[in-house]
C-alpha atoms as a PDB file:
ATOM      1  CA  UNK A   1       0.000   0.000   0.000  1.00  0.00           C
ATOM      2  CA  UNK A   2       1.414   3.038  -0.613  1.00  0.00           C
ATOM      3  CA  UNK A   3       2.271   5.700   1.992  1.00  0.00           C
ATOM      4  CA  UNK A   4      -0.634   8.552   2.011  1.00  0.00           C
ATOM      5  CA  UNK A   5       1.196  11.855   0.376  1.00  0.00           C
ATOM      6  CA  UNK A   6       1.106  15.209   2.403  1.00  0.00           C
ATOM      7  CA  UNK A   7      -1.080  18.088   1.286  1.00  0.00           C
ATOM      8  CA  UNK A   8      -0.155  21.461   2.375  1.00  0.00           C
ATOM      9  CA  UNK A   9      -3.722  21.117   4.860  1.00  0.00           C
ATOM     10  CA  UNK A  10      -1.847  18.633   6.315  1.00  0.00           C
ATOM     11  CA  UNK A  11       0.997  20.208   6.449  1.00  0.00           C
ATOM     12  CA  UNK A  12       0.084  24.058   8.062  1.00  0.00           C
ATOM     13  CA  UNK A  13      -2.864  21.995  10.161  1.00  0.00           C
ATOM     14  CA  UNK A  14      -0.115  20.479  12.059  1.00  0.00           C
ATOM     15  CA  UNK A  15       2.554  22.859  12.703  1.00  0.00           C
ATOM     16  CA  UNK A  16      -0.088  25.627  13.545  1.00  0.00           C
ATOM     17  CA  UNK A  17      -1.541  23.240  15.993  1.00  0.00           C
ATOM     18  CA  UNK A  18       1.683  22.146  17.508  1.00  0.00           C
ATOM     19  CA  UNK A  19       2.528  26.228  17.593  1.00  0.00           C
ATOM     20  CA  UNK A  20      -0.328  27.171  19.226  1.00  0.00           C
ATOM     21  CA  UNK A  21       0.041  23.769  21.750  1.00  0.00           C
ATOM     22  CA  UNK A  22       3.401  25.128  22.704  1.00  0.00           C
ATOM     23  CA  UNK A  23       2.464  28.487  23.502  1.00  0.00           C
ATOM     24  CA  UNK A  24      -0.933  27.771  25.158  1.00  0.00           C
ATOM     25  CA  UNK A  25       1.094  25.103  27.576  1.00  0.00           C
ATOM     26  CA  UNK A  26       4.083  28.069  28.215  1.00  0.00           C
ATOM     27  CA  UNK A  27       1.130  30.607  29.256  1.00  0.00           C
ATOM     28  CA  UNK A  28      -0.807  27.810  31.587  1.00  0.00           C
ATOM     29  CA  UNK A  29       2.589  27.258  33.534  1.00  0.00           C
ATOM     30  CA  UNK A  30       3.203  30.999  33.622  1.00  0.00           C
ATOM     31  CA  UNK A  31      -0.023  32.471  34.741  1.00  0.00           C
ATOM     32  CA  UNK A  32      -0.208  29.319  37.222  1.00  0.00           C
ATOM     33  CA  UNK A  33       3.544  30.755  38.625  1.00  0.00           C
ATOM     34  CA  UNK A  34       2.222  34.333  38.493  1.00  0.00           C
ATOM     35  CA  UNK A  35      -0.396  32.955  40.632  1.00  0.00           C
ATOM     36  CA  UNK A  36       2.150  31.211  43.095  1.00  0.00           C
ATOM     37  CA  UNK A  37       4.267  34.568  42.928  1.00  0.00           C
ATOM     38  CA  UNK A  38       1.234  36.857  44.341  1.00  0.00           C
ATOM     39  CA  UNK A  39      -0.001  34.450  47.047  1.00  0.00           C
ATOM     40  CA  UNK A  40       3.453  32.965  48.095  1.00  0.00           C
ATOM     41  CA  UNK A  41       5.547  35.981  47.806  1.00  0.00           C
ATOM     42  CA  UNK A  42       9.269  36.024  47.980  1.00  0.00           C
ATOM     43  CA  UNK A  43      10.972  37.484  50.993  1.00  0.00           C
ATOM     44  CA  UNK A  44      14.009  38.428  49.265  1.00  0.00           C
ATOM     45  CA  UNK A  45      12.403  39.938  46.727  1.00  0.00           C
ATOM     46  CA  UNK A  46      12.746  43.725  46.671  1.00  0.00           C
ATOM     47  CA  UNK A  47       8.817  44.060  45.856  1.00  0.00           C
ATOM     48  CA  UNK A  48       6.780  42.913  43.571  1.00  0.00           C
ATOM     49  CA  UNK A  49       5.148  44.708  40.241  1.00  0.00           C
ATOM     50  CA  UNK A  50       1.778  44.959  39.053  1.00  0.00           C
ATOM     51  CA  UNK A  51       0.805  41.415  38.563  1.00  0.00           C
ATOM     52  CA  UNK A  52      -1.172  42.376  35.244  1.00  0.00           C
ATOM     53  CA  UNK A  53       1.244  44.820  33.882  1.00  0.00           C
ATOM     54  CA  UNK A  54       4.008  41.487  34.922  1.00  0.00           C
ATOM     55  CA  UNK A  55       2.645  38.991  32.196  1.00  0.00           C
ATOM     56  CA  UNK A  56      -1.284  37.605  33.609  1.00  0.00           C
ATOM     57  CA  UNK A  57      -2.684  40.061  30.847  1.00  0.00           C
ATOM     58  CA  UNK A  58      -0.776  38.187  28.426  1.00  0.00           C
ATOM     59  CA  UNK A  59      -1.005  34.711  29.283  1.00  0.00           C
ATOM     60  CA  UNK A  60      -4.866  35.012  29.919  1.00  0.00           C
ATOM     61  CA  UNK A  61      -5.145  36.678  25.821  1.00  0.00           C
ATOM     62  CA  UNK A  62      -3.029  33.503  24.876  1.00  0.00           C
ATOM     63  CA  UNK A  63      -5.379  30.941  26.380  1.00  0.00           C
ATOM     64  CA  UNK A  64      -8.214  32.444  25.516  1.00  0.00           C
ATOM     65  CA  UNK A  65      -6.999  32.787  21.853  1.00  0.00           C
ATOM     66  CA  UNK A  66      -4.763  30.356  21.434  1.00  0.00           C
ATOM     67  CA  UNK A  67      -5.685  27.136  22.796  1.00  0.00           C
ATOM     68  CA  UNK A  68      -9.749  27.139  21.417  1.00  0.00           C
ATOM     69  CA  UNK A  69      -7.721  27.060  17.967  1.00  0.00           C
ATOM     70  CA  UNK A  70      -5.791  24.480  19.064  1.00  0.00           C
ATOM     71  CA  UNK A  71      -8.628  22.348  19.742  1.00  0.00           C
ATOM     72  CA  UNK A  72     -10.620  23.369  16.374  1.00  0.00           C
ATOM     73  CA  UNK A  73      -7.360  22.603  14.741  1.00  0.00           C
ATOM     74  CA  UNK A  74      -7.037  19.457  16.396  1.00  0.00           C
ATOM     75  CA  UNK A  75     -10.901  18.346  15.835  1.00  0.00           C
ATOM     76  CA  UNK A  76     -10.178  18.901  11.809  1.00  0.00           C
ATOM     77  CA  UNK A  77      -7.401  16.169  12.123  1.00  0.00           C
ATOM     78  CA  UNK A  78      -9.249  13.962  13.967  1.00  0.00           C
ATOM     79  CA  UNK A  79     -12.100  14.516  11.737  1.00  0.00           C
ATOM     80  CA  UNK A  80      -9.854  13.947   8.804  1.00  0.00           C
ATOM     81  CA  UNK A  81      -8.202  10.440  10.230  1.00  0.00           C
ATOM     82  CA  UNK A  82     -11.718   8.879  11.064  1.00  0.00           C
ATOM     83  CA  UNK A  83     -12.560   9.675   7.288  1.00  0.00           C
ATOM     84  CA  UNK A  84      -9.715   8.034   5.759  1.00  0.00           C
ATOM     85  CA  UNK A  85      -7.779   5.627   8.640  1.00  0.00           C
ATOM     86  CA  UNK A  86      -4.343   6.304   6.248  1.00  0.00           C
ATOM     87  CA  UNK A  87      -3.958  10.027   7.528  1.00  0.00           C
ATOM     88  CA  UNK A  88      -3.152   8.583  10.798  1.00  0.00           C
ATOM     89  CA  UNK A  89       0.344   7.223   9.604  1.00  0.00           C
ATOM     90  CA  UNK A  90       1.122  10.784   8.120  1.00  0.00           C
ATOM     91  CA  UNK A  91       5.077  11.506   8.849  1.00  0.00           C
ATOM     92  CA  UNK A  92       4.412  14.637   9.797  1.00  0.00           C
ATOM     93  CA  UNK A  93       2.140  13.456  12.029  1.00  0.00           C
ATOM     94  CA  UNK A  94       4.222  11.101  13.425  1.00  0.00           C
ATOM     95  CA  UNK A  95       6.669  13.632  13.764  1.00  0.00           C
ATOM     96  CA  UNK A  96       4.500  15.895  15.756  1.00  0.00           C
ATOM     97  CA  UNK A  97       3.469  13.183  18.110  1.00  0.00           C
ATOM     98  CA  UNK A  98       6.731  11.961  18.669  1.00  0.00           C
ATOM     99  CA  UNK A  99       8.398  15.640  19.271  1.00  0.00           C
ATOM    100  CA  UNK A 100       5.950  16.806  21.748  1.00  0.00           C
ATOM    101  CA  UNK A 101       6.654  13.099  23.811  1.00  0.00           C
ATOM    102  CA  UNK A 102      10.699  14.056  23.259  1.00  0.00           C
ATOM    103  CA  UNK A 103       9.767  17.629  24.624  1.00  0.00           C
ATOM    104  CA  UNK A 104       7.468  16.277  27.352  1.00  0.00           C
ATOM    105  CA  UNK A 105      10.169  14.033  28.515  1.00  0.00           C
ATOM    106  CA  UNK A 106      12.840  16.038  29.144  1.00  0.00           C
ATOM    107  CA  UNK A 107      10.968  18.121  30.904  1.00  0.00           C
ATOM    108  CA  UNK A 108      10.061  15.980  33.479  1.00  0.00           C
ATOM    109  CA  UNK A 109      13.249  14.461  33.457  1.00  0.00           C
ATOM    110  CA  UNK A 110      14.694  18.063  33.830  1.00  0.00           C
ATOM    111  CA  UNK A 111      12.179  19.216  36.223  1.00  0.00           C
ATOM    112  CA  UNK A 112      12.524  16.239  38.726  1.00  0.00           C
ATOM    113  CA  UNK A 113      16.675  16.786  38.151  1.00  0.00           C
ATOM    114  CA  UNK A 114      16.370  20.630  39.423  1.00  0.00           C
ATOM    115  CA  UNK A 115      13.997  19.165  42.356  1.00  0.00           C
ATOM    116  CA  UNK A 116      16.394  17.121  43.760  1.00  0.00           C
ATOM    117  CA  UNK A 117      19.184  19.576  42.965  1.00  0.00           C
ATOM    118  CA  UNK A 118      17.447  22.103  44.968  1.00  0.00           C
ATOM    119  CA  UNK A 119      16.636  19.680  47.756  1.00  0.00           C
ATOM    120  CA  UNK A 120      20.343  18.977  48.240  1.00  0.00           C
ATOM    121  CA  UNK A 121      21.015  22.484  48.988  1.00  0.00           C
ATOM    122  CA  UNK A 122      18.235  22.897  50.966  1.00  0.00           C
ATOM    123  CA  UNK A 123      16.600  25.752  49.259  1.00  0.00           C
ATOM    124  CA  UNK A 124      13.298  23.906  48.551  1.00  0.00           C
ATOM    125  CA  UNK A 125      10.507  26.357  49.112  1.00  0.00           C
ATOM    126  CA  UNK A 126       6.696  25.958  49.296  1.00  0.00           C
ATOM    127  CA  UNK A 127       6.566  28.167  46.384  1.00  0.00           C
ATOM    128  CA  UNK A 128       8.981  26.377  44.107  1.00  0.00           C
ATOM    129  CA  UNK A 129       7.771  23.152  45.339  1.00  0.00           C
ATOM    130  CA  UNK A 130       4.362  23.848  43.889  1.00  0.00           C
ATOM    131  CA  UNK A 131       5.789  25.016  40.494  1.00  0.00           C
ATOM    132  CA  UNK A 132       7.858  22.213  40.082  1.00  0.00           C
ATOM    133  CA  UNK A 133       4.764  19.978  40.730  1.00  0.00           C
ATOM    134  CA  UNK A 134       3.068  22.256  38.105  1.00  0.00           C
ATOM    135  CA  UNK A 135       5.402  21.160  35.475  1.00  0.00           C
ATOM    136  CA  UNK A 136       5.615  18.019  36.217  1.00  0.00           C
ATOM    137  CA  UNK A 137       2.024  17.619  36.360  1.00  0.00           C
ATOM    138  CA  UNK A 138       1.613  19.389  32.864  1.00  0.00           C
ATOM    139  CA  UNK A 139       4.305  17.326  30.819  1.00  0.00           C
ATOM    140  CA  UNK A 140       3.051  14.059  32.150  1.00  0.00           C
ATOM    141  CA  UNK A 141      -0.757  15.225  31.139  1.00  0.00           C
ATOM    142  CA  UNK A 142       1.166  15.727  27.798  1.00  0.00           C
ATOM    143  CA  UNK A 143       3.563  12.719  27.584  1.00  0.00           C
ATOM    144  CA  UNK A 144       0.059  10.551  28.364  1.00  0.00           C
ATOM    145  CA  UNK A 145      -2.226  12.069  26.022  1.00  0.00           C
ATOM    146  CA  UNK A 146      -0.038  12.274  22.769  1.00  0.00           C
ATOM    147  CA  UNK A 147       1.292   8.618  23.269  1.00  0.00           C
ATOM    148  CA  UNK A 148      -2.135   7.530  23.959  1.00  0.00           C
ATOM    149  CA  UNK A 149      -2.730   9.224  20.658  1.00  0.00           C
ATOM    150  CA  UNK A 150       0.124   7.413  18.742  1.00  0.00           C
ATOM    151  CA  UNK A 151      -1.425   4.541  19.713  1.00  0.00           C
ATOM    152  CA  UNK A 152      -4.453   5.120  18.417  1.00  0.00           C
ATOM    153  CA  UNK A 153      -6.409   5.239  21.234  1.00  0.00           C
ATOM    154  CA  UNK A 154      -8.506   8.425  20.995  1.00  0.00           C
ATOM    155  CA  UNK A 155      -9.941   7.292  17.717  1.00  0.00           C
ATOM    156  CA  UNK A 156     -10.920   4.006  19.322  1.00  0.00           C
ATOM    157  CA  UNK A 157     -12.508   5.950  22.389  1.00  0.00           C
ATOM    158  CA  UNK A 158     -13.845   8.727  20.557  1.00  0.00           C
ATOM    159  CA  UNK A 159     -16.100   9.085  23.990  1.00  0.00           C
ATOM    160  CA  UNK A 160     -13.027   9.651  25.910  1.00  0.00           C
ATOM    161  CA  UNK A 161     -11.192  12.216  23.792  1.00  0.00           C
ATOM    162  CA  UNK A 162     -14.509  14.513  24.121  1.00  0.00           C
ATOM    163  CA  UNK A 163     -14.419  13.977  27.937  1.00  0.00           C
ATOM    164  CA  UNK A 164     -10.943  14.991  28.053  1.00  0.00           C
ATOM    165  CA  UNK A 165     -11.369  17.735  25.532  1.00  0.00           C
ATOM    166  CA  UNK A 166     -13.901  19.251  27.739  1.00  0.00           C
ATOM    167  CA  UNK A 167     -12.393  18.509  30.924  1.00  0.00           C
ATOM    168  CA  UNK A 168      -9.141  20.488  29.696  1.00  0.00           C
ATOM    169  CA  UNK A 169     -11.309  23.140  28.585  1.00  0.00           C
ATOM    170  CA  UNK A 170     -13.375  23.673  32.172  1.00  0.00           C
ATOM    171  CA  UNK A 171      -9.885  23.343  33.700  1.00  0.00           C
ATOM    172  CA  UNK A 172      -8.141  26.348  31.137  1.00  0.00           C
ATOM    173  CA  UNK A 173     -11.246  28.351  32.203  1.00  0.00           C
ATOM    174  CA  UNK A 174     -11.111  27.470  35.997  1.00  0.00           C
ATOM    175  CA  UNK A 175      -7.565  28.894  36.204  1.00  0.00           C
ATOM    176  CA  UNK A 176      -8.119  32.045  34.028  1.00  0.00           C
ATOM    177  CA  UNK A 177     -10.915  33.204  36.514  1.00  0.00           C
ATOM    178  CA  UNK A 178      -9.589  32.264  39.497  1.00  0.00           C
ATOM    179  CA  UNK A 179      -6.862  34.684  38.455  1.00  0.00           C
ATOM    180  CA  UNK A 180      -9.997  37.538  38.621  1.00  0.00           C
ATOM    181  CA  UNK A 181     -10.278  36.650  42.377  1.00  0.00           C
ATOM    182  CA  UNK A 182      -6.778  35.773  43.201  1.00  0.00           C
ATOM    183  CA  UNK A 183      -5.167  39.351  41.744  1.00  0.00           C
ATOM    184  CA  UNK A 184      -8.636  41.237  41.332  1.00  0.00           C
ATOM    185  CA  UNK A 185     -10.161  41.933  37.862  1.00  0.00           C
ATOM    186  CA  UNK A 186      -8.289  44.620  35.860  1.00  0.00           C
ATOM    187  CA  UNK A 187     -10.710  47.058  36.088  1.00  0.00           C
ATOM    188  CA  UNK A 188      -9.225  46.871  39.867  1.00  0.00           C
ATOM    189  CA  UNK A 189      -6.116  46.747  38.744  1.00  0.00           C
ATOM    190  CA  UNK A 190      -6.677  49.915  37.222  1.00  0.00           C
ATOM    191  CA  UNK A 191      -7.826  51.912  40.207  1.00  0.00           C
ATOM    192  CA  UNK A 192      -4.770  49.715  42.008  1.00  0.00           C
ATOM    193  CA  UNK A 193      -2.805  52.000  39.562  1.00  0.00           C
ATOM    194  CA  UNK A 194      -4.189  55.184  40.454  1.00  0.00           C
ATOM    195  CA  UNK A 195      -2.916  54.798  44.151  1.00  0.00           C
ATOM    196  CA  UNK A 196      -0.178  54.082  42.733  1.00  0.00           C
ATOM    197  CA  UNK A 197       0.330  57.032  40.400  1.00  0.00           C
ATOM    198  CA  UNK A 198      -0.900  59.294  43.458  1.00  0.00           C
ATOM    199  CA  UNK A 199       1.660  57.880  45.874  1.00  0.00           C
ATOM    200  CA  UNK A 200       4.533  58.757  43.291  1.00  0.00           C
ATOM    201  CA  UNK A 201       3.146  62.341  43.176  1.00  0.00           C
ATOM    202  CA  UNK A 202       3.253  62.577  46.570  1.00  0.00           C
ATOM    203  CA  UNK A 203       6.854  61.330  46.705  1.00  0.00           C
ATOM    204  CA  UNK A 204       7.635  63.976  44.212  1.00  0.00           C
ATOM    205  CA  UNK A 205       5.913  66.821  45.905  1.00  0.00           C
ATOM    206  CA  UNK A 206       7.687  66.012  49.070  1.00  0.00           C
ATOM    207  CA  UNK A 207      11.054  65.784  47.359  1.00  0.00           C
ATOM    208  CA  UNK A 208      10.168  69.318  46.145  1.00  0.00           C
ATOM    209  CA  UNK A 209       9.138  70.636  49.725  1.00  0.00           C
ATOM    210  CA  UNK A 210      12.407  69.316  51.520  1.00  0.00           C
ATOM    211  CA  UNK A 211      14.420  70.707  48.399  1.00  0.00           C
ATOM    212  CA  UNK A 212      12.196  74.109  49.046  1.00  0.00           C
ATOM    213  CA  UNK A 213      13.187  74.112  52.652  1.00  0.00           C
ATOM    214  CA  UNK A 214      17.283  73.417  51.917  1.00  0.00           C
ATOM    215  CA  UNK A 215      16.928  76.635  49.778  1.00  0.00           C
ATOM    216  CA  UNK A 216      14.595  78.986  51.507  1.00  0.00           C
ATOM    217  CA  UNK A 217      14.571  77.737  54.987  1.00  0.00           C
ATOM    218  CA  UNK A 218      10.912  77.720  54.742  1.00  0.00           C
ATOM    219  CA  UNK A 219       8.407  75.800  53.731  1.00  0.00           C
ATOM    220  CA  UNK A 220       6.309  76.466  50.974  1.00  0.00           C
ATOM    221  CA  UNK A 221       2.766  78.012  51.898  1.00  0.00           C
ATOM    222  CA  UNK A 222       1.055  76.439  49.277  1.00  0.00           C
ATOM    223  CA  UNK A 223       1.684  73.749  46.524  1.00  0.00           C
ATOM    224  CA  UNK A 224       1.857  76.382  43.732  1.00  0.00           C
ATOM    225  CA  UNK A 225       4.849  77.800  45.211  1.00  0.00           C
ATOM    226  CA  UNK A 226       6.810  74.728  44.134  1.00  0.00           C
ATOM    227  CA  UNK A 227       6.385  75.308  40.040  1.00  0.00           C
ATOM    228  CA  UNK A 228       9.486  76.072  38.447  1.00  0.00           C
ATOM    229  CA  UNK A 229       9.408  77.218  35.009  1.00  0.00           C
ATOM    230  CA  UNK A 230      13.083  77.328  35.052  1.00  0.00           C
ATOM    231  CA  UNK A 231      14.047  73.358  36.197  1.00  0.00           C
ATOM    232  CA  UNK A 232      10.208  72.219  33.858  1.00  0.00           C
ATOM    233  CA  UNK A 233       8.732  71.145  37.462  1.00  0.00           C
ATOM    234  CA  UNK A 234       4.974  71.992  37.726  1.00  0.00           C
ATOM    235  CA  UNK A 235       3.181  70.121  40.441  1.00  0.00           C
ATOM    236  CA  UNK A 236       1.174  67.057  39.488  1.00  0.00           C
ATOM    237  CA  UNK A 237      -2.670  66.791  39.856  1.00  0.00           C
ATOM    238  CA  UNK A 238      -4.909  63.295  41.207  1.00  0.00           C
ATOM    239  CA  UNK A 239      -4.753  61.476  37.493  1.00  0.00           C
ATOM    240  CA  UNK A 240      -8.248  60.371  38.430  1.00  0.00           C
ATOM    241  CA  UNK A 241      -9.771  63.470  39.747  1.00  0.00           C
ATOM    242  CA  UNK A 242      -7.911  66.225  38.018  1.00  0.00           C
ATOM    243  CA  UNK A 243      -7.841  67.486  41.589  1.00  0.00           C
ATOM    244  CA  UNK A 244      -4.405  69.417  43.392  1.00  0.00           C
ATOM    245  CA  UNK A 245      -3.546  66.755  46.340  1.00  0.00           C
ATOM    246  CA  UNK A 246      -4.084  68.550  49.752  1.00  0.00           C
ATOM    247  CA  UNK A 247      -1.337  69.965  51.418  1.00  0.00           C
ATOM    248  CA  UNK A 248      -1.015  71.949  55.124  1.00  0.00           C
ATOM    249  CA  UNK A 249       1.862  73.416  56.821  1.00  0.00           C
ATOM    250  CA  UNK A 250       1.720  72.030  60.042  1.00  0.00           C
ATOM    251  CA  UNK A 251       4.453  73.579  61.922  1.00  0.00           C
ATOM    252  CA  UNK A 252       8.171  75.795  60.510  1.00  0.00           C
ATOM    253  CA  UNK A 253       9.498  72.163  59.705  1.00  0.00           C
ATOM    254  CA  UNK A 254       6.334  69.924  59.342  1.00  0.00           C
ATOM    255  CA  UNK A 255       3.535  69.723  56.561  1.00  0.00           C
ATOM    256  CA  UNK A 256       0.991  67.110  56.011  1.00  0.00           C
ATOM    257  CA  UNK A 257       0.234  65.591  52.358  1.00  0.00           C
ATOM    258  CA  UNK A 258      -3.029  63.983  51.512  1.00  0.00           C
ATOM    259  CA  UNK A 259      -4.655  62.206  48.796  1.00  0.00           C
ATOM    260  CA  UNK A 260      -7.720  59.941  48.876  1.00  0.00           C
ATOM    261  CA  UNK A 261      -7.402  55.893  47.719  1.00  0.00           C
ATOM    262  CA  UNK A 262      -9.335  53.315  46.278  1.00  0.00           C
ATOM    263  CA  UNK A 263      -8.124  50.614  48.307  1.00  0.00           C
ATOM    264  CA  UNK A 264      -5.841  49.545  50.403  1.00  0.00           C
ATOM    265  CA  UNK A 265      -1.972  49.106  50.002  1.00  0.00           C
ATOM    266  CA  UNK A 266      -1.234  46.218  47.644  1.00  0.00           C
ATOM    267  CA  UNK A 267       1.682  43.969  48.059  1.00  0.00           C
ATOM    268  CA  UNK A 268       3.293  45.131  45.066  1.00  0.00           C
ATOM    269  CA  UNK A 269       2.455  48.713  44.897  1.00  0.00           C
ATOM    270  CA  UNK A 270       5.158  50.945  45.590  1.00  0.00           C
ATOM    271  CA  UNK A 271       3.905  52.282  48.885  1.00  0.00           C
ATOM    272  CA  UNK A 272       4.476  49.016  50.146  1.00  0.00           C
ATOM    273  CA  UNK A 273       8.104  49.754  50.471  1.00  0.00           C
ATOM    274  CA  UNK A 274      10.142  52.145  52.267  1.00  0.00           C
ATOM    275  CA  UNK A 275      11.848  55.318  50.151  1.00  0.00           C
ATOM    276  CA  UNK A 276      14.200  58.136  51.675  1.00  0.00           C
ATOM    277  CA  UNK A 277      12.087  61.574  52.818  1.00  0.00           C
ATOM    278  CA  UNK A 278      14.418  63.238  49.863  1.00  0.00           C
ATOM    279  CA  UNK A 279      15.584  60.868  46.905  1.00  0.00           C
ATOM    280  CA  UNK A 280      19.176  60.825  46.379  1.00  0.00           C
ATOM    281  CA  UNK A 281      20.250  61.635  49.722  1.00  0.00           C
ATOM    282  CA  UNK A 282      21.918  58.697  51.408  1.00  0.00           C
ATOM    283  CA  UNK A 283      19.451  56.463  53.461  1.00  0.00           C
ATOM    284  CA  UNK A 284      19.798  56.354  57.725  1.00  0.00           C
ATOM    285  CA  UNK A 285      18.243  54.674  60.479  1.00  0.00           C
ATOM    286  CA  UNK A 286      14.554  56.339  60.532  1.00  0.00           C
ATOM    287  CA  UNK A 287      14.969  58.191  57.711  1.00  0.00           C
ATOM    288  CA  UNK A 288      12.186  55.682  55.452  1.00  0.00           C
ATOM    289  CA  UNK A 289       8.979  56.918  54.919  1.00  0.00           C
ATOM    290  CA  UNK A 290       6.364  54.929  54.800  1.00  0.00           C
ATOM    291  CA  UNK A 291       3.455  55.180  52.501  1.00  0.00           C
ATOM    292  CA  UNK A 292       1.119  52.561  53.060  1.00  0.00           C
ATOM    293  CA  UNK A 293      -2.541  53.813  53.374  1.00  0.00           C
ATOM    294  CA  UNK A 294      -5.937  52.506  53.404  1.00  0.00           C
ATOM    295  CA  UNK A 295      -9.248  53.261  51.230  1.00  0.00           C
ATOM    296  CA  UNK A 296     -10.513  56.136  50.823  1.00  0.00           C
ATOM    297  CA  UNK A 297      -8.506  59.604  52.305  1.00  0.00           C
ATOM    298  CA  UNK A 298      -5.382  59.447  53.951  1.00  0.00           C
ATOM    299  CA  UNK A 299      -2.670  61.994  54.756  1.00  0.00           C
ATOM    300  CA  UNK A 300       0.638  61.926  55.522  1.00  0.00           C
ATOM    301  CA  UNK A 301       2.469  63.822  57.978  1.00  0.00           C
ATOM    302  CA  UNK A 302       6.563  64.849  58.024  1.00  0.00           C
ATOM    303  CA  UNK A 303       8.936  66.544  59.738  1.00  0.00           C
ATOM    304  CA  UNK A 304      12.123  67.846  58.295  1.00  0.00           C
ATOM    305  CA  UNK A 305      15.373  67.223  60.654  1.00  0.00           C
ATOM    306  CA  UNK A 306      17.446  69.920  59.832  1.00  0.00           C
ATOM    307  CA  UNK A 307      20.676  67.769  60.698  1.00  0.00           C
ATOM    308  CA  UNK A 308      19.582  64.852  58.103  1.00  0.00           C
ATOM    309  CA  UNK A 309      18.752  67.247  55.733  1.00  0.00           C
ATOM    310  CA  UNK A 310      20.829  70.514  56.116  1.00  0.00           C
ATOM    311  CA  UNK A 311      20.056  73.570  54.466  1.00  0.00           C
ATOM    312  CA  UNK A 312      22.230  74.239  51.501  1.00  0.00           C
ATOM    313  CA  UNK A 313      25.630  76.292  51.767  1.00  0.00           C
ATOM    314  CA  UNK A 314      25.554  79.560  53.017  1.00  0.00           C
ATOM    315  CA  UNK A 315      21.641  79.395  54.755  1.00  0.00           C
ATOM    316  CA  UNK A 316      21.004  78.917  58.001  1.00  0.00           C
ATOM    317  CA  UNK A 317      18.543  77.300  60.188  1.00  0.00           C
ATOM    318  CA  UNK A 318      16.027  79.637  61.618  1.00  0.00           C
END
């Protein structure tokens, strides 16, 4: 009997499905690990970023475009093999199959090699634990499936193949909204970003008032004082309001800065961590702020030391 020939269906159905396999599996494991990142956060990790602006945006637009093809791609050569039994011993096919098992298998050979490797030098976490179950998990869902299809069993079990085929699917979906209440939708990402923006104003309107005092040895009575035409600095306004951010001078070395917040401090936002009173001044014990606030309005009160931050050459403390 002679071998079936290779039309160029067969040809872009397979490495188009294999593509789009490859990338749907790399976004799973990735927006699984983003997952493990926000809930089991690393220690020794400066801080974390914006989980959505960090890759979940992505990966979720790759699963939800990517892998449906897949499995419309993958129901056309199914669909084509029950029609004519010869399409099954395609070399290309055979090929595919028989890459993706290589691929599959030296990842779990790899992944239970770095396991161990890890274990020996005692730096297994709970976090990398989990994603190294996550792989493995993943390439030996693969390594079954695709010999199971080399074998012919899916088109003997045509019953099973649609179980699994859904099963994967309600699975794919599970984990892409779970990621809505793990990290929040990003709608509330969005606003996440706006307390974000406002705490970076307010770090650069109280750089300007410490820089105001060093010069003037005063501090400024209100936030309009601080525009320079000369150095390009005008003050910044609430991005979501439009509105100036409140300012009061509380005493000759203290003011108070306020701004109101959708929510509360989130692990990765920037007012989770600590920053100098004045950037680029050299940091010393109690010098951090700290701008962690909660929803809704919240102001922040500071007091200039005159010996951490001296005025400038030639001025004198009042």
């Amino acid at each position: 009997m002679d071998k079936p020939k290779i039309t160029p269906k067969d040809f872009f159905l397979w490495v188009s499905a294999m593509a789009f396999l490859y990338v749907s599996v790399f976004a799973f494991v990735s927006l699984i690990f983003d997952y493990l990142n926000y809930l089991l956060p690393d220690a020794l990790q400066y801080y974390a970023s914006d989980p959505y602006s960090a890759g979940i945006s992505y990966e979720m637009a790759s699963l939800i475009v990517l892998f449906p093809i897949f499995l419309v791609l993958m129901r056309i050569v199914h669909r084509d093999i029950q029609a004519d039994a010869s399409r099954a011993d395609l070399w290309i096919r055979r090929w595919a199959l028989y890459l993706t098992l290589f691929i599959a298998g030296v990842t779990i050979a790899g992944d239970l090699i770095t396991l161990i490797m890890y274990f020996f030098n005692g730096d297994v976490t709970l976090r990398f634990a989990l994603k190294v179950l996550v792989i493995l998990l993943v390439a030996l869902a693969g390594f079954a499936y695709f010999f199971a299809d080399l074998r012919g069993y899916w088109e003997r079990n045509p019953s099973r193949s649609i179980f699994l085929r859904w099963a994967t699917v309600a699975l794919v979906l599970v984990t892409i909204i779970a990621g809505f209440f793990i990290v929040g939708t990003p709608w509330q990402a969005r606003l996440y970003r706006f307390d974000d923006q406002k705490v970076s104003d307010l770090q650069s309107i109280q750089y300007q008032v410490v820089n105001y005092w060093q010069a003037k040895q005063k501090l400024p009575v209100t936030l309009a004082n601080l525009n320079d035409p000369l150095s390009g600095f005008l003050v910044p306004v609430d991005q979501q309001t439009g509105q100036t951010y409140e300012y009061a001078v509380k005493s000759l070395r203290s003011f108070e800065l306020c701004a109101t917040f959708n929510a509360e401090t989130q692990a990765y936002s920037s007012s989770a961590r600590t920053v100098p009173i004045a950037p680029g001044y050299p940091e010393k014990t109690g010098t951090n702020d700290v701008w962690q606030h909660g929803v809704g309005r919240t102001c922040f009160e500071r007091t200039i030391d005159p010996e951490l931050y001296p005025p400038y050459p030639g001025k004198s403390v009042f």
